[in-house]
PDB file of N, CA and C in Angstrom:
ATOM      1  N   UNK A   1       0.832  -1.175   0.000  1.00  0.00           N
ATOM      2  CA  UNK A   1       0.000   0.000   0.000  1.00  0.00           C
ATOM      3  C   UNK A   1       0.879   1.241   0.000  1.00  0.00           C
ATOM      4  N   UNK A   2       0.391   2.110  -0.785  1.00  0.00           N
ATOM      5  CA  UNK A   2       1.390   3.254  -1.250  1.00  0.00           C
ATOM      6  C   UNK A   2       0.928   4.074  -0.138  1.00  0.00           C
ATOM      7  N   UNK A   3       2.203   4.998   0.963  1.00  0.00           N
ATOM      8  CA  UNK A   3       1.540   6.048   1.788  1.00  0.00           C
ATOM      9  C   UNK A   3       1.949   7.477   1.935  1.00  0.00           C
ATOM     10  N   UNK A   4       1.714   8.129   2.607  1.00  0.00           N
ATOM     11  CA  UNK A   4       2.013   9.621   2.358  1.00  0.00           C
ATOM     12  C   UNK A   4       1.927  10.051   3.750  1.00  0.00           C
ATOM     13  N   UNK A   5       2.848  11.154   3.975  1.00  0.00           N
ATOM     14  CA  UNK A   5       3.052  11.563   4.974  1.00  0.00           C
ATOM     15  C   UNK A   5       2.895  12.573   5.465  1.00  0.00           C
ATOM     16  N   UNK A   6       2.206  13.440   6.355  1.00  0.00           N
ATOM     17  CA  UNK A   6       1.164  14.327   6.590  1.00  0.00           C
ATOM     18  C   UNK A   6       1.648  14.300   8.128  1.00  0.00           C
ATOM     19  N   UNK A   7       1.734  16.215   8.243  1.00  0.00           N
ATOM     20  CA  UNK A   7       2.001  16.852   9.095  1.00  0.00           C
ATOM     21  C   UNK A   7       0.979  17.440   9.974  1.00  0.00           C
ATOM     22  N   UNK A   8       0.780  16.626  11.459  1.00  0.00           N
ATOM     23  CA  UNK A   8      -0.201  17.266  12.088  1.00  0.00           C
ATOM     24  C   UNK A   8       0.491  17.910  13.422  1.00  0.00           C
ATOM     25  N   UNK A   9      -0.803  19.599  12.980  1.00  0.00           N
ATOM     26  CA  UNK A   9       0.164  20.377  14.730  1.00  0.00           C
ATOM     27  C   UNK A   9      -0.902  20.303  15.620  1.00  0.00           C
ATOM     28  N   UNK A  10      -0.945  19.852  16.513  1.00  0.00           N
ATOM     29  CA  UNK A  10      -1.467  19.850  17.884  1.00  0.00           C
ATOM     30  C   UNK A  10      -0.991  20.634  18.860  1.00  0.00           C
ATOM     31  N   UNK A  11      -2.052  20.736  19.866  1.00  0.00           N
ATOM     32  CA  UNK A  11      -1.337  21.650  20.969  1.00  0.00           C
ATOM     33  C   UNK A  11      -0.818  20.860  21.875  1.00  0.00           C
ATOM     34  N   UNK A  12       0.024  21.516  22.575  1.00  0.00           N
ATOM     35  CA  UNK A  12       0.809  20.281  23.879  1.00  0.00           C
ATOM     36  C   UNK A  12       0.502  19.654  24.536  1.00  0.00           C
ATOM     37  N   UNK A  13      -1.168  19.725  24.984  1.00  0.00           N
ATOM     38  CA  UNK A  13      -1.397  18.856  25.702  1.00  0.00           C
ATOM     39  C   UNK A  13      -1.807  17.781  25.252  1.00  0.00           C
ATOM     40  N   UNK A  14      -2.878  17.915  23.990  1.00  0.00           N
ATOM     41  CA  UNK A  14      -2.988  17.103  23.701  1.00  0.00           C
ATOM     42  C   UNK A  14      -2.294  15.777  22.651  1.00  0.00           C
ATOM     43  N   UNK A  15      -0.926  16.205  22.189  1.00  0.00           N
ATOM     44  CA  UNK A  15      -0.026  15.666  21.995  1.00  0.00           C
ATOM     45  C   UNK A  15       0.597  14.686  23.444  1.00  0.00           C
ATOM     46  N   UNK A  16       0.625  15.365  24.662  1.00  0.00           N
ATOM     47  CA  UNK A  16       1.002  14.543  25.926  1.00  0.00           C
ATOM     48  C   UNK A  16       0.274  13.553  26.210  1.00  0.00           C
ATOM     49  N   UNK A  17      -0.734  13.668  25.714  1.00  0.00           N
ATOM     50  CA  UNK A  17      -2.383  12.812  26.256  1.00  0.00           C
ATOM     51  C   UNK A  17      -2.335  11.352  25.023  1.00  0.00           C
ATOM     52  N   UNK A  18      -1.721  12.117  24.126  1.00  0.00           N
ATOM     53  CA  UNK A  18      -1.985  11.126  22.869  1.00  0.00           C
ATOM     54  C   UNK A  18      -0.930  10.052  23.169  1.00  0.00           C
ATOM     55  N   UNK A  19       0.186  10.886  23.505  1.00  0.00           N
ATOM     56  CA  UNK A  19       1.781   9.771  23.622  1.00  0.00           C
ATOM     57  C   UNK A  19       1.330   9.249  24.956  1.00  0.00           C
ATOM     58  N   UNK A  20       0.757   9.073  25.961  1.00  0.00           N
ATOM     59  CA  UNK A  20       0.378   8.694  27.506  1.00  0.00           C
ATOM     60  C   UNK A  20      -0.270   7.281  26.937  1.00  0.00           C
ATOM     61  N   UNK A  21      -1.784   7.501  26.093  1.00  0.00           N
ATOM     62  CA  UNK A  21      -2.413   6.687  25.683  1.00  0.00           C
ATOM     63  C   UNK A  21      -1.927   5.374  24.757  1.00  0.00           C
ATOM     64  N   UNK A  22      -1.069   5.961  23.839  1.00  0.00           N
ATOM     65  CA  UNK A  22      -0.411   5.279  22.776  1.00  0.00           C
ATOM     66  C   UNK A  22       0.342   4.119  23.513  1.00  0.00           C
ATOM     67  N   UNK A  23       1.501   4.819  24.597  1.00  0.00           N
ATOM     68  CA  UNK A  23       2.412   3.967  25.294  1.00  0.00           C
ATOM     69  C   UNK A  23       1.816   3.343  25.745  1.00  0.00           C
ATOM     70  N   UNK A  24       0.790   2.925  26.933  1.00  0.00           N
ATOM     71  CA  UNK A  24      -0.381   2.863  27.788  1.00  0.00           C
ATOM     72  C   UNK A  24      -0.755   1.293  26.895  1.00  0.00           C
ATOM     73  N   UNK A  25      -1.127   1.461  25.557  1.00  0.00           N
ATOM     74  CA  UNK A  25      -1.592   0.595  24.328  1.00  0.00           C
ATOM     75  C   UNK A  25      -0.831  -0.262  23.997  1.00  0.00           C
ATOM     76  N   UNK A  26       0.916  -0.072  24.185  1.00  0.00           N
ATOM     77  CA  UNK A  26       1.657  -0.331  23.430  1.00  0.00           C
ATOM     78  C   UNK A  26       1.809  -0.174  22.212  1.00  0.00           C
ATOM     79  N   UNK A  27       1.332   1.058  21.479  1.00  0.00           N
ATOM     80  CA  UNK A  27       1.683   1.054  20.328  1.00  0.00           C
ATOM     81  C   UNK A  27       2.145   2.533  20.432  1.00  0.00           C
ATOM     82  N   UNK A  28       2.481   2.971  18.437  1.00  0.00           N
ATOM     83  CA  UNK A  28       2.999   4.443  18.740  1.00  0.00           C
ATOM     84  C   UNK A  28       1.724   5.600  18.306  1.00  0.00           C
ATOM     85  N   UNK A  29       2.302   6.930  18.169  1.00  0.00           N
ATOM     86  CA  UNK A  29       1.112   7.359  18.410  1.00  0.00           C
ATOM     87  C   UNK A  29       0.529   7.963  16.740  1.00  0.00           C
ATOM     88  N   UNK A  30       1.692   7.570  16.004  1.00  0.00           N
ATOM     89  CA  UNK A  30       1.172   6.909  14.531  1.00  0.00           C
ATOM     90  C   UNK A  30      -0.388   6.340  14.663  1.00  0.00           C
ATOM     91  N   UNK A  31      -0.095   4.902  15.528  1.00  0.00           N
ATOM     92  CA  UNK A  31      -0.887   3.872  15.095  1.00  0.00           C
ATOM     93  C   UNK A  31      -2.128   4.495  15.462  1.00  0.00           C
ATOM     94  N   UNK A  32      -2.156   5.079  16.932  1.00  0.00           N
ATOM     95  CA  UNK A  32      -3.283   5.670  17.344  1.00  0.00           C
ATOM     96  C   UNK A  32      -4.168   6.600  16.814  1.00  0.00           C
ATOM     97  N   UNK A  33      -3.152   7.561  16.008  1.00  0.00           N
ATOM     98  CA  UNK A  33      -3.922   8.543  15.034  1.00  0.00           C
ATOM     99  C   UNK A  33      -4.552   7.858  13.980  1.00  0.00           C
ATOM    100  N   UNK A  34      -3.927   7.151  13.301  1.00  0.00           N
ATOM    101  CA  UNK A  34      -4.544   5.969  12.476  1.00  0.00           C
ATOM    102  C   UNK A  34      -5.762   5.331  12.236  1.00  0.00           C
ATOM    103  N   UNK A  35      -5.560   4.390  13.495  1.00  0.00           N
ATOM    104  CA  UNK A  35      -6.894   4.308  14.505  1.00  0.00           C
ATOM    105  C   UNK A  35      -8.614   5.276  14.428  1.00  0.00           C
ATOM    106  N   UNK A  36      -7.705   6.117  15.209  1.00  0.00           N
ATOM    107  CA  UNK A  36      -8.854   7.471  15.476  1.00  0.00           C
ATOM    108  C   UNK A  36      -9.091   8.135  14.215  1.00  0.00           C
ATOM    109  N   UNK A  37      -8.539   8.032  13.203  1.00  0.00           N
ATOM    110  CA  UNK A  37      -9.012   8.631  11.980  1.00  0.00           C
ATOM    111  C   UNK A  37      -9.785   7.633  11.556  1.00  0.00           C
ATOM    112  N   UNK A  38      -9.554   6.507  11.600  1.00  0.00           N
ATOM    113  CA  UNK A  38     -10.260   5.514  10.544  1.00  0.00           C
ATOM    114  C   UNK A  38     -11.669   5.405  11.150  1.00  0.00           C
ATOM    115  N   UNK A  39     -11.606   5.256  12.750  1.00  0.00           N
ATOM    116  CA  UNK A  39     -13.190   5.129  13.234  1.00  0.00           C
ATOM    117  C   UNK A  39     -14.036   6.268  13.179  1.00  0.00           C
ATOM    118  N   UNK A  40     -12.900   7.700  12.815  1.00  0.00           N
ATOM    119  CA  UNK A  40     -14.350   8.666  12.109  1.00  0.00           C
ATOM    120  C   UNK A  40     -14.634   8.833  10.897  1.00  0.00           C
ATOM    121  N   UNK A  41     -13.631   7.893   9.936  1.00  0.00           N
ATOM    122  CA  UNK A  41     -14.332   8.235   8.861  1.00  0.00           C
ATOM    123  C   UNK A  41     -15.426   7.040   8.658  1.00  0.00           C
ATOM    124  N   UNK A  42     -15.273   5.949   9.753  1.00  0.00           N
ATOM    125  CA  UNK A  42     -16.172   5.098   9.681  1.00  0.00           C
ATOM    126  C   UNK A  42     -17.490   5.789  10.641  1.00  0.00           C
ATOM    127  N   UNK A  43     -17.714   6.384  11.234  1.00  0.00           N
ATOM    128  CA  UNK A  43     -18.610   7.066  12.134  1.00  0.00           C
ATOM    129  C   UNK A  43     -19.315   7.954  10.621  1.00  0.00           C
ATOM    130  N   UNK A  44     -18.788   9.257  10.137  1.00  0.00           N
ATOM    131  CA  UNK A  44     -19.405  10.015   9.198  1.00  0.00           C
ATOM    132  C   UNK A  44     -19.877   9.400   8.588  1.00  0.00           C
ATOM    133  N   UNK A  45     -19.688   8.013   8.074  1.00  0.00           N
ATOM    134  CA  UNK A  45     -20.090   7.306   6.785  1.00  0.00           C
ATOM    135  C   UNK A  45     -21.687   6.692   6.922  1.00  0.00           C
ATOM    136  N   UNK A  46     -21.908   6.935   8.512  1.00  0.00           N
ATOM    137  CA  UNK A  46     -22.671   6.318   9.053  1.00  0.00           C
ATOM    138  C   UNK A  46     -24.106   7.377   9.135  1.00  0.00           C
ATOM    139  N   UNK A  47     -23.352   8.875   8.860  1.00  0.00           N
ATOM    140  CA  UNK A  47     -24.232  10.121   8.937  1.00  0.00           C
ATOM    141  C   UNK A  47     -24.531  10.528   7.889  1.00  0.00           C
ATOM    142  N   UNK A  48     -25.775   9.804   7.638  1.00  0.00           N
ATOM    143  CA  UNK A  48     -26.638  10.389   6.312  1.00  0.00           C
ATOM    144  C   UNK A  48     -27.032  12.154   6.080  1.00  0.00           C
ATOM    145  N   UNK A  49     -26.837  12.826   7.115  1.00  0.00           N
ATOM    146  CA  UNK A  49     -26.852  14.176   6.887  1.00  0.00           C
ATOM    147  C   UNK A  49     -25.545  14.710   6.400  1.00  0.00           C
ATOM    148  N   UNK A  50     -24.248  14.204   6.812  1.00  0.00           N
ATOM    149  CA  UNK A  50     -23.012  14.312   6.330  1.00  0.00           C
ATOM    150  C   UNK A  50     -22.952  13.812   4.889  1.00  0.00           C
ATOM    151  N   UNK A  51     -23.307  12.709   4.903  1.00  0.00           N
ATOM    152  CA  UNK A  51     -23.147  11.903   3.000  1.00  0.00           C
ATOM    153  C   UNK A  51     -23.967  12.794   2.230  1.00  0.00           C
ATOM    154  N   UNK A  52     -25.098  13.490   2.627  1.00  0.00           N
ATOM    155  CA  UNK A  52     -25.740  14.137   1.627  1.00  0.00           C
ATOM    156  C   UNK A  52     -25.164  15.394   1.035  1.00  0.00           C
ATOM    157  N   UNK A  53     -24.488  15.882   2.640  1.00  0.00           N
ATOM    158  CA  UNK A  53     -23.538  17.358   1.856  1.00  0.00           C
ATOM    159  C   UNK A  53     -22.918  17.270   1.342  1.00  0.00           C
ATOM    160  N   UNK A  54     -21.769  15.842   1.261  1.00  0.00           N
ATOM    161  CA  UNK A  54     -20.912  15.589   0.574  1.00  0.00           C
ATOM    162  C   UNK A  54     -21.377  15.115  -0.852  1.00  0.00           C
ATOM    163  N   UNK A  55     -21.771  14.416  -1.414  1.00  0.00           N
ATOM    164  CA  UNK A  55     -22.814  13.828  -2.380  1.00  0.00           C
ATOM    165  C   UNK A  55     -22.671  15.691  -2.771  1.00  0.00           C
ATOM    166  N   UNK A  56     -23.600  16.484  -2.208  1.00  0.00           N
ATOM    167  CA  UNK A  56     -23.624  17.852  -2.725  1.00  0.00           C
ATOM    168  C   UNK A  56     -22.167  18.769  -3.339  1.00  0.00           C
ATOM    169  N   UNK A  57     -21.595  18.711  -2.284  1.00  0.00           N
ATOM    170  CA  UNK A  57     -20.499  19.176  -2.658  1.00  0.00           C
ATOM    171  C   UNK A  57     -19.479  18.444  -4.084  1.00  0.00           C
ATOM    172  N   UNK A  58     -19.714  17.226  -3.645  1.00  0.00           N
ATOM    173  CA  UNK A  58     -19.181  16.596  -4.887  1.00  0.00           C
ATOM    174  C   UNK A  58     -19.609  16.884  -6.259  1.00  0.00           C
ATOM    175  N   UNK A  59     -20.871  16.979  -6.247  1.00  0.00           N
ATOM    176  CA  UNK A  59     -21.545  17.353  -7.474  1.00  0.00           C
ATOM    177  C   UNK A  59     -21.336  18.619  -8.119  1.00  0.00           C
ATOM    178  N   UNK A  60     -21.119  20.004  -6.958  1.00  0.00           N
ATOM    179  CA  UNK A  60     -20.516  20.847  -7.443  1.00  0.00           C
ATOM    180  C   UNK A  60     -19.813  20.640  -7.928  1.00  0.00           C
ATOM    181  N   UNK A  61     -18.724  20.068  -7.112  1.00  0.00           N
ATOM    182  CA  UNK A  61     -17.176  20.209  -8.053  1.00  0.00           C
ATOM    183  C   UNK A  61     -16.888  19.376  -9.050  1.00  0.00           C
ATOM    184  N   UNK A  62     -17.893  18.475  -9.344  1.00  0.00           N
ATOM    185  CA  UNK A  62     -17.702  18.164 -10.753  1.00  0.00           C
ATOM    186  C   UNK A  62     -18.708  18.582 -11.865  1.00  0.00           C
ATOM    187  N   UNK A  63     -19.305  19.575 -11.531  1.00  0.00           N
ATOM    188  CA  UNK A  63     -19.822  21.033 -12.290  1.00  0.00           C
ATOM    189  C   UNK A  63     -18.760  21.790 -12.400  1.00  0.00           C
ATOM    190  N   UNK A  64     -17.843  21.947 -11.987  1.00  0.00           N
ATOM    191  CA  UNK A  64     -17.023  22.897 -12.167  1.00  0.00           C
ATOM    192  C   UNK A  64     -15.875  22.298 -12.828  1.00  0.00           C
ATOM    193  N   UNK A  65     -15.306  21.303 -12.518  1.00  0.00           N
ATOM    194  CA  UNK A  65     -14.741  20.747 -13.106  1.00  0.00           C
ATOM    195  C   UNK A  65     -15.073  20.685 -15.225  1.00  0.00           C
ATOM    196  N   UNK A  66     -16.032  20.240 -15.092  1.00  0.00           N
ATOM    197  CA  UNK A  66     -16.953  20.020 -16.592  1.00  0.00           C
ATOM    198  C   UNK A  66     -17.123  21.468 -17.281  1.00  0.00           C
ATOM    199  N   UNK A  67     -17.255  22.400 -16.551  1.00  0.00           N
ATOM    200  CA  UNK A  67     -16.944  23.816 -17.022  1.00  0.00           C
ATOM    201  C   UNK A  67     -15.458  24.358 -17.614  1.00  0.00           C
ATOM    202  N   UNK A  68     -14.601  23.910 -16.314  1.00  0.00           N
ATOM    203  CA  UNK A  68     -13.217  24.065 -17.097  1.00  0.00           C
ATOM    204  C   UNK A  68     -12.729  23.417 -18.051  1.00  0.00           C
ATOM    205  N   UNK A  69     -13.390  22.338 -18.350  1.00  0.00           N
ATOM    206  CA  UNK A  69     -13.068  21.324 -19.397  1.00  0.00           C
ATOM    207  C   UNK A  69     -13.372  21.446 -20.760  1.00  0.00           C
ATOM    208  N   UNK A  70     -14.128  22.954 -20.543  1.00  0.00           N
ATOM    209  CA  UNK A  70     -15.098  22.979 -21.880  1.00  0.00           C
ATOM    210  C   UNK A  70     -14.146  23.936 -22.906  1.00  0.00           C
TER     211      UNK A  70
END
């Protein structure tokens, strides 16, 4: 799996809270962010008021897209 690497700034504490938990887990706090990203994009997916804006938004931008294309 091809990956990419992405810079997140947090504030200090909750960077302290994250590395507490992670160690705590035994894992690092990679894995944990990981983790916690994946169960919200599994949570939103779950929010039909969210899928619809998106669905919306998408549609814009491939209106716009189809415009520049022209």
């Amino acid at each position: 799996m091809k990956k990419r690497t992405t810079t997140v700034r947090m504030p200090e504490d909750l960077a302290q809270k994250a590395d507490v938990v992670a160690r705590g887990r035994g894992i690092s706090v990679n894995a944990l962010m990981l983790e916690a990203l994946d169960s919200e994009i599994e949570r939103v997916k779950e929010d039909s008021e969210f899928m619809e804006r998106l669905r919306a938004l998408t549609e814009r931008d491939k209106e716009i897209l189809d415009r520049l294309a022209e």
